[in-house]
N, C-alpha and C. Protein backbone atom coordinates (compact mmCIF):
# COMPACT_ATOMS: atom_id res chain seq x y z
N UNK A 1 171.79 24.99 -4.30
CA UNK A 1 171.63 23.56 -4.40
C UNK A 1 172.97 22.88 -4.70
N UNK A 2 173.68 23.53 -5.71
CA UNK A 2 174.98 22.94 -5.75
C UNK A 2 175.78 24.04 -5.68
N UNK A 3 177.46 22.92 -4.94
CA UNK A 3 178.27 24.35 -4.64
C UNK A 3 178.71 24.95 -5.75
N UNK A 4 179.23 24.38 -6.80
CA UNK A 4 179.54 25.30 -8.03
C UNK A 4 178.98 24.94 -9.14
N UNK A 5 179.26 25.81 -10.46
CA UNK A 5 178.40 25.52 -11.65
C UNK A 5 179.41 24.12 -12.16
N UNK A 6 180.50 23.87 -11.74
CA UNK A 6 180.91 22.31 -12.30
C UNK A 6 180.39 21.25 -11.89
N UNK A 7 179.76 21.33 -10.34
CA UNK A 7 179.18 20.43 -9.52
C UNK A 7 177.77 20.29 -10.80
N UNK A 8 177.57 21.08 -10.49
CA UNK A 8 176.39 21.28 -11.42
C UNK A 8 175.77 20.38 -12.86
N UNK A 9 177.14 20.93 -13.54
CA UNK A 9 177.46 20.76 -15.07
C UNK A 9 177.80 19.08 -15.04
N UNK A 10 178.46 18.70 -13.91
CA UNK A 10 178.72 17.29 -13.62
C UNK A 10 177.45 16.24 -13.30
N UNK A 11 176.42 16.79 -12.63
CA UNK A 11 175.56 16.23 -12.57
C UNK A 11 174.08 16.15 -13.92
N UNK A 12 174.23 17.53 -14.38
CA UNK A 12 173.66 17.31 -15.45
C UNK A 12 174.00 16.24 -16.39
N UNK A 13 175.01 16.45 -16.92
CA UNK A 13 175.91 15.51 -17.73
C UNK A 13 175.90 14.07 -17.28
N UNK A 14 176.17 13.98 -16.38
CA UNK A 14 175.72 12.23 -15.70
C UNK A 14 174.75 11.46 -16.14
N UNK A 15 173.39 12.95 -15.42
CA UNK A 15 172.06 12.31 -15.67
C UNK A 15 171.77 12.21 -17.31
N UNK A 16 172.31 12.66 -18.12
CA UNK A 16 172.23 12.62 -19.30
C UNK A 16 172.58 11.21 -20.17
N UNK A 17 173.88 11.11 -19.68
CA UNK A 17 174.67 9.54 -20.35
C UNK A 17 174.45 8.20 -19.65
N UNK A 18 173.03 8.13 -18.64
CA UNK A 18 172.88 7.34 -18.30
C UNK A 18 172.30 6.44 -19.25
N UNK A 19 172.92 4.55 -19.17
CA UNK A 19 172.33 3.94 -20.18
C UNK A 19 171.29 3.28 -19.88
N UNK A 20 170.32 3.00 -21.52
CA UNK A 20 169.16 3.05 -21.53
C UNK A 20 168.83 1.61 -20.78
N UNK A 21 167.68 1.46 -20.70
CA UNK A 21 167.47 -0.07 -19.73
C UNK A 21 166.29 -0.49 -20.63
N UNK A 22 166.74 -1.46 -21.28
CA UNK A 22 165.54 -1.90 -22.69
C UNK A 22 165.05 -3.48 -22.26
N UNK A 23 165.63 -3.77 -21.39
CA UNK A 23 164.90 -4.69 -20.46
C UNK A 23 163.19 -5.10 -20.39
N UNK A 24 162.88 -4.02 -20.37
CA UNK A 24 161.06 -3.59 -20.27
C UNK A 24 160.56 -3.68 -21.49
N UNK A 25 159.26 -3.82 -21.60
CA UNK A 25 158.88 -3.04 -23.07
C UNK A 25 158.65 -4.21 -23.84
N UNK A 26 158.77 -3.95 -24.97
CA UNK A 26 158.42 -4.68 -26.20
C UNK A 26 159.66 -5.44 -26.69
N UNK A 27 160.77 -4.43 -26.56
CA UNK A 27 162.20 -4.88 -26.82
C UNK A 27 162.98 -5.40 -25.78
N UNK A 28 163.01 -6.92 -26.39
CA UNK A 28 163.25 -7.76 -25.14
C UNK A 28 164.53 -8.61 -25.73
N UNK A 29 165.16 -9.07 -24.91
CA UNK A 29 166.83 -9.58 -25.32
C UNK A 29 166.05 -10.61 -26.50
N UNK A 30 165.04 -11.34 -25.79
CA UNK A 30 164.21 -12.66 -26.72
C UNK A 30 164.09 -12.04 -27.88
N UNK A 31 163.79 -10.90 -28.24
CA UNK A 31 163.23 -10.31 -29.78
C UNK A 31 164.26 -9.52 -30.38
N UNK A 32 165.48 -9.29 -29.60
CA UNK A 32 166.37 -8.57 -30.53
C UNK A 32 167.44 -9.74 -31.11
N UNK A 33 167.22 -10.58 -30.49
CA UNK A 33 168.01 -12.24 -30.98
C UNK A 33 166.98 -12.61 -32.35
N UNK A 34 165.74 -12.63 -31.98
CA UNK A 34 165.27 -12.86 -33.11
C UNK A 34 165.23 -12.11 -34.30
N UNK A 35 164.89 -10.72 -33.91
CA UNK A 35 165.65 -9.93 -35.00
C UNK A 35 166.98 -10.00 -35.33
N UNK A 36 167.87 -10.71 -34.95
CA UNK A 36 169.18 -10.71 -35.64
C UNK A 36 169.17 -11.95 -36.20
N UNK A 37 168.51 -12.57 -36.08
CA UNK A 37 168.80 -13.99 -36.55
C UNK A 37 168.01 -14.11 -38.07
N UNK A 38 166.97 -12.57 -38.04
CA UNK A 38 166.68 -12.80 -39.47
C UNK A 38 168.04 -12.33 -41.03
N UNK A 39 168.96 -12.04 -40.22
CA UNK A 39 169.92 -11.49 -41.49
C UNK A 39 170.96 -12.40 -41.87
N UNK A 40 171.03 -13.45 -41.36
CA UNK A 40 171.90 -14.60 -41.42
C UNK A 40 170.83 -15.34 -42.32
N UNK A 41 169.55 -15.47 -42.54
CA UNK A 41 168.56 -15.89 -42.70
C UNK A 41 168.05 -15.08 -44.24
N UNK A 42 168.09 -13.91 -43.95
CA UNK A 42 168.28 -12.72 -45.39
C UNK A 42 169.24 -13.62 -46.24
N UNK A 43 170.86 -13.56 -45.99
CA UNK A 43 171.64 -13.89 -46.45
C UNK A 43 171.38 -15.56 -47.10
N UNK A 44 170.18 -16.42 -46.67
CA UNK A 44 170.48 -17.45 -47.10
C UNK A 44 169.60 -17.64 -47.88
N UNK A 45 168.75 -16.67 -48.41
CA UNK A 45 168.15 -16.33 -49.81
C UNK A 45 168.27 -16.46 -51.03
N UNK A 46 167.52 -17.33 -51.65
CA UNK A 46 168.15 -17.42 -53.12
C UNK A 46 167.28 -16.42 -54.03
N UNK A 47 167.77 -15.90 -55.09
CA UNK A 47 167.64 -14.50 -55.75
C UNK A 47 167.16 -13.59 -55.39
N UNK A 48 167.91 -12.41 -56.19
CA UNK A 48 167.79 -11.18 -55.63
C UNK A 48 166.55 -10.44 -55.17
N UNK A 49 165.44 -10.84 -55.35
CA UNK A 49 163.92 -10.39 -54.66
C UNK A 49 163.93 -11.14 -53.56
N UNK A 50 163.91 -12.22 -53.50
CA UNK A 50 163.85 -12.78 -52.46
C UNK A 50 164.71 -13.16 -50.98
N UNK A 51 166.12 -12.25 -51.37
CA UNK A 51 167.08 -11.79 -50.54
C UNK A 51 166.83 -10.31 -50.40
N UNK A 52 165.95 -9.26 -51.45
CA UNK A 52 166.00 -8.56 -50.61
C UNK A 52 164.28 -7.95 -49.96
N UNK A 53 163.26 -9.03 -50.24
CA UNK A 53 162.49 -9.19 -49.28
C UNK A 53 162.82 -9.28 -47.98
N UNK A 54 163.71 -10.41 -48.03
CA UNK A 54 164.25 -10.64 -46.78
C UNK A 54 164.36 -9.27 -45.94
N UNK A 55 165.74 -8.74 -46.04
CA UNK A 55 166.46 -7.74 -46.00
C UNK A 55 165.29 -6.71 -45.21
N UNK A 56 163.96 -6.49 -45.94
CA UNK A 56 163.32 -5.70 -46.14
C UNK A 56 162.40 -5.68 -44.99
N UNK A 57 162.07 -7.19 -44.46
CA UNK A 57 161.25 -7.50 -43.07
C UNK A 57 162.12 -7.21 -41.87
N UNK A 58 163.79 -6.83 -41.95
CA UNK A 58 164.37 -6.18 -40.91
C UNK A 58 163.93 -5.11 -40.74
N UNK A 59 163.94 -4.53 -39.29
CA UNK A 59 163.46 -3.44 -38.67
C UNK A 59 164.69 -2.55 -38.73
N UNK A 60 165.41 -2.08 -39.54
CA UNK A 60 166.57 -0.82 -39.95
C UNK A 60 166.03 0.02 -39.65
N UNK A 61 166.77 1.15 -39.41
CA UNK A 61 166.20 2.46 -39.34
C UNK A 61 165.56 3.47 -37.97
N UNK A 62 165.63 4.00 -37.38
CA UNK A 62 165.20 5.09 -37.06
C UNK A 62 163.49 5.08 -37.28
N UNK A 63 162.45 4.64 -36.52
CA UNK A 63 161.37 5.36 -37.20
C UNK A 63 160.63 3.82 -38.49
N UNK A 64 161.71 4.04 -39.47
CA UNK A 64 161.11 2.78 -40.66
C UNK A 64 162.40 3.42 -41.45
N UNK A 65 162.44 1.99 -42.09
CA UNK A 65 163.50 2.25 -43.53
C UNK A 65 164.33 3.84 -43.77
N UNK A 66 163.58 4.70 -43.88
CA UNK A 66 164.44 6.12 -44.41
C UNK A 66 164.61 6.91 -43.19
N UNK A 67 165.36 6.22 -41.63
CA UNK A 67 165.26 6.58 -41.16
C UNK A 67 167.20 6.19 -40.63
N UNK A 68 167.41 7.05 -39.88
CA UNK A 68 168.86 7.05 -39.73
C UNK A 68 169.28 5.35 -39.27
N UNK A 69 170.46 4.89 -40.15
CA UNK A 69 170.95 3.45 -39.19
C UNK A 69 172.55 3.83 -40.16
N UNK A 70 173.05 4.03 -39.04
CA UNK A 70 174.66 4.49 -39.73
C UNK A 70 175.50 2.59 -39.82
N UNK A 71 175.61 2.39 -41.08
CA UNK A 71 176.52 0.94 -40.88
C UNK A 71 177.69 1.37 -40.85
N UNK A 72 178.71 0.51 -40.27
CA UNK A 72 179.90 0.81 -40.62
C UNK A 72 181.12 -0.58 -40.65
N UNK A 73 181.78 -0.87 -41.69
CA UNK A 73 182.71 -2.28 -41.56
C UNK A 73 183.96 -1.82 -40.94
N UNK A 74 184.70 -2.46 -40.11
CA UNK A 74 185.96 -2.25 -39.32
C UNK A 74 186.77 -3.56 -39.99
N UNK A 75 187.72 -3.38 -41.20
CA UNK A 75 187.98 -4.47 -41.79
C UNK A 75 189.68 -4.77 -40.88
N UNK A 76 189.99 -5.91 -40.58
CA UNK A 76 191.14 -6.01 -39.80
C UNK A 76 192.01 -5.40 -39.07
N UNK A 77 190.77 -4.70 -38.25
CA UNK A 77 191.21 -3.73 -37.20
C UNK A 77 191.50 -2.51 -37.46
N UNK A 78 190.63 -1.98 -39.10
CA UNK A 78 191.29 -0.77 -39.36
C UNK A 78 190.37 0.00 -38.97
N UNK A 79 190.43 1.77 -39.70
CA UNK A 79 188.71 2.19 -39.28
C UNK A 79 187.88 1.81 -40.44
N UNK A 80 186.84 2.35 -39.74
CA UNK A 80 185.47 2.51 -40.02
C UNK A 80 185.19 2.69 -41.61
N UNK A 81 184.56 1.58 -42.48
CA UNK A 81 184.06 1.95 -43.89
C UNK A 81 182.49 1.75 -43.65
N UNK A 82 182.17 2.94 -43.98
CA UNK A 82 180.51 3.92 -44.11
C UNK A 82 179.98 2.43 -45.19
N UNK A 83 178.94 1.92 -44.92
CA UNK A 83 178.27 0.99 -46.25
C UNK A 83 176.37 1.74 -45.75
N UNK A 84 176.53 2.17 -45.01
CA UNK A 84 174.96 2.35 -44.81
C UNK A 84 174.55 3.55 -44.19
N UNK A 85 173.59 4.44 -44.41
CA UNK A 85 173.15 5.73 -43.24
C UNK A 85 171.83 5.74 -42.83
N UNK A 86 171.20 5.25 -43.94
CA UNK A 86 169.78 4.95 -43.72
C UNK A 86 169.25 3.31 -43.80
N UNK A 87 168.18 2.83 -43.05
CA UNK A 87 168.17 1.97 -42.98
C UNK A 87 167.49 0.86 -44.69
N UNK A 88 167.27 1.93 -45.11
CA UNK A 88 166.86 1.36 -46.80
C UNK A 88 168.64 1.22 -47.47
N UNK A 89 169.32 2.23 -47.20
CA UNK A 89 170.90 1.67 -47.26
C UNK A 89 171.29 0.15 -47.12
N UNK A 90 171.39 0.35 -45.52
CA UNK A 90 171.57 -1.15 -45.02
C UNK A 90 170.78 -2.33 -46.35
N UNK A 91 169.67 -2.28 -46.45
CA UNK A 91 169.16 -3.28 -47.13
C UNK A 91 169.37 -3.35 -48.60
N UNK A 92 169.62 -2.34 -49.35
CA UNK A 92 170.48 -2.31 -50.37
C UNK A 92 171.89 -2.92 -50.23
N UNK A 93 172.10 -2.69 -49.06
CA UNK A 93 173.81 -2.97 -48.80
C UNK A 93 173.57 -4.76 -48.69
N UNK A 94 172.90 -5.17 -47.81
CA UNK A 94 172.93 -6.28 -47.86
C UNK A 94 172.62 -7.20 -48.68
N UNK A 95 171.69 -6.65 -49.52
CA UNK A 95 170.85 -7.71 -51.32
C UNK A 95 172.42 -7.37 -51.97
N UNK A 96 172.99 -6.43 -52.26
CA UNK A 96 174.24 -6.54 -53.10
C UNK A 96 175.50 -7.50 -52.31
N UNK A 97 175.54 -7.14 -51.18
CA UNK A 97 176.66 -8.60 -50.55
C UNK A 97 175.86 -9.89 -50.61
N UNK A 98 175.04 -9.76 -50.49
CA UNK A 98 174.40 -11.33 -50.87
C UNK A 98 174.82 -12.39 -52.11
N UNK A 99 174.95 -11.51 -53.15
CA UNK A 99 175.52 -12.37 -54.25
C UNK A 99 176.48 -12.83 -54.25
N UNK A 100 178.06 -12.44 -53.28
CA UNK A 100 178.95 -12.37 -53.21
C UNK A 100 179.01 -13.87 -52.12
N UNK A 101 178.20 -14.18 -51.51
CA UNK A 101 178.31 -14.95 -50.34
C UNK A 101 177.74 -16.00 -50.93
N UNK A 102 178.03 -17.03 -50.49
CA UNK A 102 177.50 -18.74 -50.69
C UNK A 102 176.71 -19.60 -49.13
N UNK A 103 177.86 -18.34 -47.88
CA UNK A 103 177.28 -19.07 -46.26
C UNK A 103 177.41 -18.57 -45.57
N UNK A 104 176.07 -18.22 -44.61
CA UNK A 104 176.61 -17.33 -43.80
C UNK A 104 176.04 -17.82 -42.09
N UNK A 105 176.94 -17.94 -41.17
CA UNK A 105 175.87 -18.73 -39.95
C UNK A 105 176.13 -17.29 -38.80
N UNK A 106 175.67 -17.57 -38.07
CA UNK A 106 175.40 -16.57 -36.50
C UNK A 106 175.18 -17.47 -35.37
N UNK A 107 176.22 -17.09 -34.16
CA UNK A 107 175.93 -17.31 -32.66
C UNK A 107 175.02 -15.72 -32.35
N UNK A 108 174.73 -16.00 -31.63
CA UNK A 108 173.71 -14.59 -30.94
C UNK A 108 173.80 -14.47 -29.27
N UNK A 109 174.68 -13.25 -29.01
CA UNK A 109 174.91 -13.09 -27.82
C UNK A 109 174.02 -11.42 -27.29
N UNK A 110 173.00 -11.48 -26.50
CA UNK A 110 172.21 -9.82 -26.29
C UNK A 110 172.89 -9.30 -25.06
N UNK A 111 173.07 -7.90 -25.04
CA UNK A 111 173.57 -7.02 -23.78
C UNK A 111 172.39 -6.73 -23.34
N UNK A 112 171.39 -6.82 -22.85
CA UNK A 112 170.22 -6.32 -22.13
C UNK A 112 169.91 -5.12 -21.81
N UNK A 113 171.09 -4.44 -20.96
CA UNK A 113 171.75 -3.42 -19.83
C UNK A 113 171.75 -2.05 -21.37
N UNK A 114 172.52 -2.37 -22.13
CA UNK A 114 172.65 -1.65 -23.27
C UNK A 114 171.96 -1.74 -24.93
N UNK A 115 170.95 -2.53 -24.62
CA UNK A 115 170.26 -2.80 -25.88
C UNK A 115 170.93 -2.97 -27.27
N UNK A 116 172.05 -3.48 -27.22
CA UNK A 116 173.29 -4.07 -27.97
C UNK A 116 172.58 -6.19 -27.87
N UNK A 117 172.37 -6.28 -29.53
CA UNK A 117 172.93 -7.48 -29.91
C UNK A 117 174.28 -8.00 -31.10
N UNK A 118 175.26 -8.88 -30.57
CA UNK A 118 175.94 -8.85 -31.29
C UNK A 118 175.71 -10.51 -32.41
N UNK A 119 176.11 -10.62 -33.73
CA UNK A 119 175.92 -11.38 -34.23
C UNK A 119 177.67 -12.29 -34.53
N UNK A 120 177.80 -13.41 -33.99
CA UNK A 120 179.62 -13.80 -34.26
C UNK A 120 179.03 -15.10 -35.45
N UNK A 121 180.03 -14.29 -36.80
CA UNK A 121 179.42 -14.97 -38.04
C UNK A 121 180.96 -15.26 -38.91
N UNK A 122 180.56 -16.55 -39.22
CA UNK A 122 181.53 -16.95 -40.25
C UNK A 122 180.62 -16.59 -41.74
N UNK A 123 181.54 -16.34 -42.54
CA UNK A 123 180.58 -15.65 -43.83
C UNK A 123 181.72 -16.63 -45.17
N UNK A 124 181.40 -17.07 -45.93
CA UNK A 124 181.97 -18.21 -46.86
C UNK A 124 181.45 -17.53 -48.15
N UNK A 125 182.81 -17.05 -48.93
CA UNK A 125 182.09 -16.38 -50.32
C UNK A 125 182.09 -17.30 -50.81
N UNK A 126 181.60 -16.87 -52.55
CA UNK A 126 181.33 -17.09 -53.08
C UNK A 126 180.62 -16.21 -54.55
N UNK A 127 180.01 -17.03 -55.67
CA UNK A 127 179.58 -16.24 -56.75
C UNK A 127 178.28 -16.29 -57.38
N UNK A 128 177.58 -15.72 -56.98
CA UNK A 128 175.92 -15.81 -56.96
C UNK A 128 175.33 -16.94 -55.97
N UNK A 129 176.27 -17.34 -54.94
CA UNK A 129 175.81 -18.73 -54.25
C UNK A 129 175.46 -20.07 -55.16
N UNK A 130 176.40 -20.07 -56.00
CA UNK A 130 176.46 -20.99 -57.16
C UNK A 130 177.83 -21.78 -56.89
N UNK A 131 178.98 -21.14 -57.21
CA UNK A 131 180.37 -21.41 -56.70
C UNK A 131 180.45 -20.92 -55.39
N UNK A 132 180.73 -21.87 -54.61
CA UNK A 132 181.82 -21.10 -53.51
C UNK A 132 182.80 -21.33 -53.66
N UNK A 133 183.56 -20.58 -53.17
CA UNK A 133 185.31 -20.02 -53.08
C UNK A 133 185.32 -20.30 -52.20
N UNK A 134 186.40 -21.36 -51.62
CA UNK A 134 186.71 -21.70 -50.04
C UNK A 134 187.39 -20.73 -49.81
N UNK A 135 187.29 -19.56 -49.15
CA UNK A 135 187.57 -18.61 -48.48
C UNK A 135 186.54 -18.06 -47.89
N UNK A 136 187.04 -18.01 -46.41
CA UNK A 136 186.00 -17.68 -45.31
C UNK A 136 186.43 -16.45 -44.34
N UNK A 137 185.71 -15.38 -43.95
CA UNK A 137 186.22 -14.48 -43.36
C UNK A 137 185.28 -14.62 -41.79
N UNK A 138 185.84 -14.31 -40.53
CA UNK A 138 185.10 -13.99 -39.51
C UNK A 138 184.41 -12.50 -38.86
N UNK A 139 183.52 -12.61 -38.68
CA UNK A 139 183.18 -11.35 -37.71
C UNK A 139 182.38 -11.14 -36.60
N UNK A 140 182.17 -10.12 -36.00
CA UNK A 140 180.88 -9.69 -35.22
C UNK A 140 180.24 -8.32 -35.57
N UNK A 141 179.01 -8.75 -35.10
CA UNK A 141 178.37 -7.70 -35.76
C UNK A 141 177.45 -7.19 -34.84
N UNK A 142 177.45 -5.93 -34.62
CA UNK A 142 177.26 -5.35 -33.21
C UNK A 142 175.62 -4.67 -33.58
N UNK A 143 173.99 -5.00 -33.22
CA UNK A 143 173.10 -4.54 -33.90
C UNK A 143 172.79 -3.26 -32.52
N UNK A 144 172.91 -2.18 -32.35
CA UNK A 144 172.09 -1.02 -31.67
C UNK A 144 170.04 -0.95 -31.91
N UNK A 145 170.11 -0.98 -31.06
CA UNK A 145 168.51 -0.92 -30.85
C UNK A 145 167.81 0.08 -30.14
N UNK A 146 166.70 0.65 -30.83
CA UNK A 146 165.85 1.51 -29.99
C UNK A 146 164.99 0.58 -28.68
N UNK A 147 164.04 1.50 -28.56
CA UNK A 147 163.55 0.77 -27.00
C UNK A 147 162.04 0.20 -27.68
N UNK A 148 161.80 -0.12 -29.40
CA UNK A 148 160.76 -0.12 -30.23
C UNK A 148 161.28 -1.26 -30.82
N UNK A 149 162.70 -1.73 -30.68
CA UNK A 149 163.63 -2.59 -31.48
C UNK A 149 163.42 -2.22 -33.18
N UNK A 150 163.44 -0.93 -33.14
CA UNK A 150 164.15 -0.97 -34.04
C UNK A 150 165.67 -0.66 -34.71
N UNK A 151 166.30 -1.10 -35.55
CA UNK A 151 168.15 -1.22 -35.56
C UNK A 151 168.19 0.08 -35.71
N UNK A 152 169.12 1.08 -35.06
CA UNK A 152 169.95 2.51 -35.21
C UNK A 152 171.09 2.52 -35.73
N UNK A 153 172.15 1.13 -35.78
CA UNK A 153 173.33 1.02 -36.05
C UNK A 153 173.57 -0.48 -36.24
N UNK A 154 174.60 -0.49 -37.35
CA UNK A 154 175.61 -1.52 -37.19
C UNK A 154 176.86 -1.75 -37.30
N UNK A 155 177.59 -2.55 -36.40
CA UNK A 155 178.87 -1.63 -36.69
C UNK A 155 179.44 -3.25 -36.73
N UNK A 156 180.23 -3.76 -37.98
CA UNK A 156 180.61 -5.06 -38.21
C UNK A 156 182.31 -4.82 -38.02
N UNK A 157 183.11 -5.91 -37.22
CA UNK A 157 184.41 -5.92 -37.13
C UNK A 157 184.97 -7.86 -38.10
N UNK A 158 185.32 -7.73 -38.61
CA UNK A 158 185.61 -8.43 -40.01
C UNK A 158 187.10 -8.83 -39.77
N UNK A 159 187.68 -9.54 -39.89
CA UNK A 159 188.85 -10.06 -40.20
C UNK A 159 188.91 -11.39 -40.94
N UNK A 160 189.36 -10.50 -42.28
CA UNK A 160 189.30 -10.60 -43.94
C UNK A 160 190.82 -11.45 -44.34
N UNK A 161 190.95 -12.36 -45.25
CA UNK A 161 190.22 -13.66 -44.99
C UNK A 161 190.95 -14.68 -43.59
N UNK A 162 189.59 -15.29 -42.93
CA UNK A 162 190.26 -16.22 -42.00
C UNK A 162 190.49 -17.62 -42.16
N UNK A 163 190.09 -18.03 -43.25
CA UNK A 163 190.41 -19.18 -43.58
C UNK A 163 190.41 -19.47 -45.47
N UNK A 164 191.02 -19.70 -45.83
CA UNK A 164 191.71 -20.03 -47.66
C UNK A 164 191.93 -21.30 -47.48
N UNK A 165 190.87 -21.99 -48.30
CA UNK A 165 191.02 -23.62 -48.78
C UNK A 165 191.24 -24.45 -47.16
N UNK A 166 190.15 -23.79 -46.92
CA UNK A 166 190.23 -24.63 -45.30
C UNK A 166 190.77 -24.33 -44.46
N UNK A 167 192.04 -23.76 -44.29
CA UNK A 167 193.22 -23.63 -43.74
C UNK A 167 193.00 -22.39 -42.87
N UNK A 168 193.18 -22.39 -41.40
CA UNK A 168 193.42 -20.67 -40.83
C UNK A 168 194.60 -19.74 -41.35
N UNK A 169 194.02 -18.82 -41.95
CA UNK A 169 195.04 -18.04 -41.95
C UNK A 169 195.80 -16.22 -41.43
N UNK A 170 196.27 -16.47 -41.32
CA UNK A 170 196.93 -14.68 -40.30
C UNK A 170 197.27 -13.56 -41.75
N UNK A 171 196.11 -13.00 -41.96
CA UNK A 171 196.11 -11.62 -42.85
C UNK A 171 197.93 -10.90 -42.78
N UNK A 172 198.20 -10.75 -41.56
CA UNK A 172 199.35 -9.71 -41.34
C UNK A 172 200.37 -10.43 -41.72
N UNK A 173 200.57 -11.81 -41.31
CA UNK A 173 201.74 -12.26 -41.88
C UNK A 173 201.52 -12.94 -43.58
N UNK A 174 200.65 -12.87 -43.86
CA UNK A 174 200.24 -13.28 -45.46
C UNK A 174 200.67 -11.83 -46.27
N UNK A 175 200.17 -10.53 -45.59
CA UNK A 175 200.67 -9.05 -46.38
C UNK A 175 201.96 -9.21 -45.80
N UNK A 176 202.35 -9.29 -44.86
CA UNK A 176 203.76 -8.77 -44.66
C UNK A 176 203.56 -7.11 -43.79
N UNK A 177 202.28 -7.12 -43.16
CA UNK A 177 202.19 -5.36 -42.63
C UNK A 177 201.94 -6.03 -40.99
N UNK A 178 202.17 -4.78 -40.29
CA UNK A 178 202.13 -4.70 -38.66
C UNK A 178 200.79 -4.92 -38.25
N UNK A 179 200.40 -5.82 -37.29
CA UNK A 179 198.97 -5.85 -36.52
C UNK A 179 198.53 -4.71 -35.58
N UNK A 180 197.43 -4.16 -36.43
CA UNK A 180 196.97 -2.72 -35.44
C UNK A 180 196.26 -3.99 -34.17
N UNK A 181 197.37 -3.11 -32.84
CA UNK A 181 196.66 -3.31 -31.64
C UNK A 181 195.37 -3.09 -30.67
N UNK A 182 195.05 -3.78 -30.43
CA UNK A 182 193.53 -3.71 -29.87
C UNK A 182 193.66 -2.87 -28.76
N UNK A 183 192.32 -2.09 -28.86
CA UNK A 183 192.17 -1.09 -27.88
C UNK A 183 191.94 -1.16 -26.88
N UNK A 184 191.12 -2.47 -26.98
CA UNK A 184 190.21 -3.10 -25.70
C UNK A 184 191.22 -4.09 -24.94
């Protein structure tokens, strides 16, 4: 059937990494927007039960809650900091940044093709959402989805702080260190 075992090994492998098509189904671009739009929404929770109720009506996890959802923050282009593995993680992770924040908004853009929604969020600390600190950082936040919608991953890219007392500001020339170049 095939001329060699690479022909072979090549086609196996193909048929393998083909991506998923979540198009169909239950998990629909319409419902993974809406599932993302509840964590901007988590975040605008006042006290800690009731931020992490919130938290808690997200679909994290693998399965339910104690089920694999690896988070990970990419803070100004560096690598990867682990905040979550399981999806009861994540929601711990998020009731504890909650206090820290005063505002948090979301655009919502869905990949269909790849069952990828991303969340592009300005996040405005603050101290129990009592004081805010005009300092504002930007990100996106990339949600992975099963074909059940439920979250497998999140992987947030952050560039920490983008604005101090209103003002834009450039991290690299504020430290004085080199801008890691983008891959993409």
């Amino acid at each position: 059937m095939f001329s060699s075992p690479m022909v072979a090994l090549a086609a196996v492998v193909g048929s393998a990494v083909a991506l998923p098509q979540l198009t169909s189904g239950t998990c629909t671009p319409e419902r993974r927007i809406a599932i993302a739009k509840q964590i901007p929404y988590a975040y605008s929770q006042d006290g800690v039960a009731a931020v992490y109720e919130a938290f808690h009506e997200i679909p994290f996890g693998v399965g339910d809650l104690d089920g694999p959802c690896v988070t990970e923050i990419y803070p100004n282009g560096g690598g990867p900091v682990v905040v979550g593995v399981t999806g009861q993680s994540v929601v711990n992770f998020g009731t504890a940044t909650r206090q820290a924040f005063s505002f948090v908004t979301g655009r919502y853009v869905d990949f269909p093709h790849n069952g990828t929604t991303v969340i592009y969020t300005e996040v405005t600390l603050g101290v129990n959402s009592v004081v805010p600190i005009p300092t504002t950082f930007s990100g996106q936040v990339f949600l992975d989805y099963t074909s059940d919608c439920r979250i497998t991953a999140v992987r947030a890219y952050a560039e920490v702080p983008t604005y101090i007392l209103g003002q834009p500001t450039d991290i690299y020339k504020l430290l004085l260190i080199p801008k890691i170049p983008s891959i993409i």
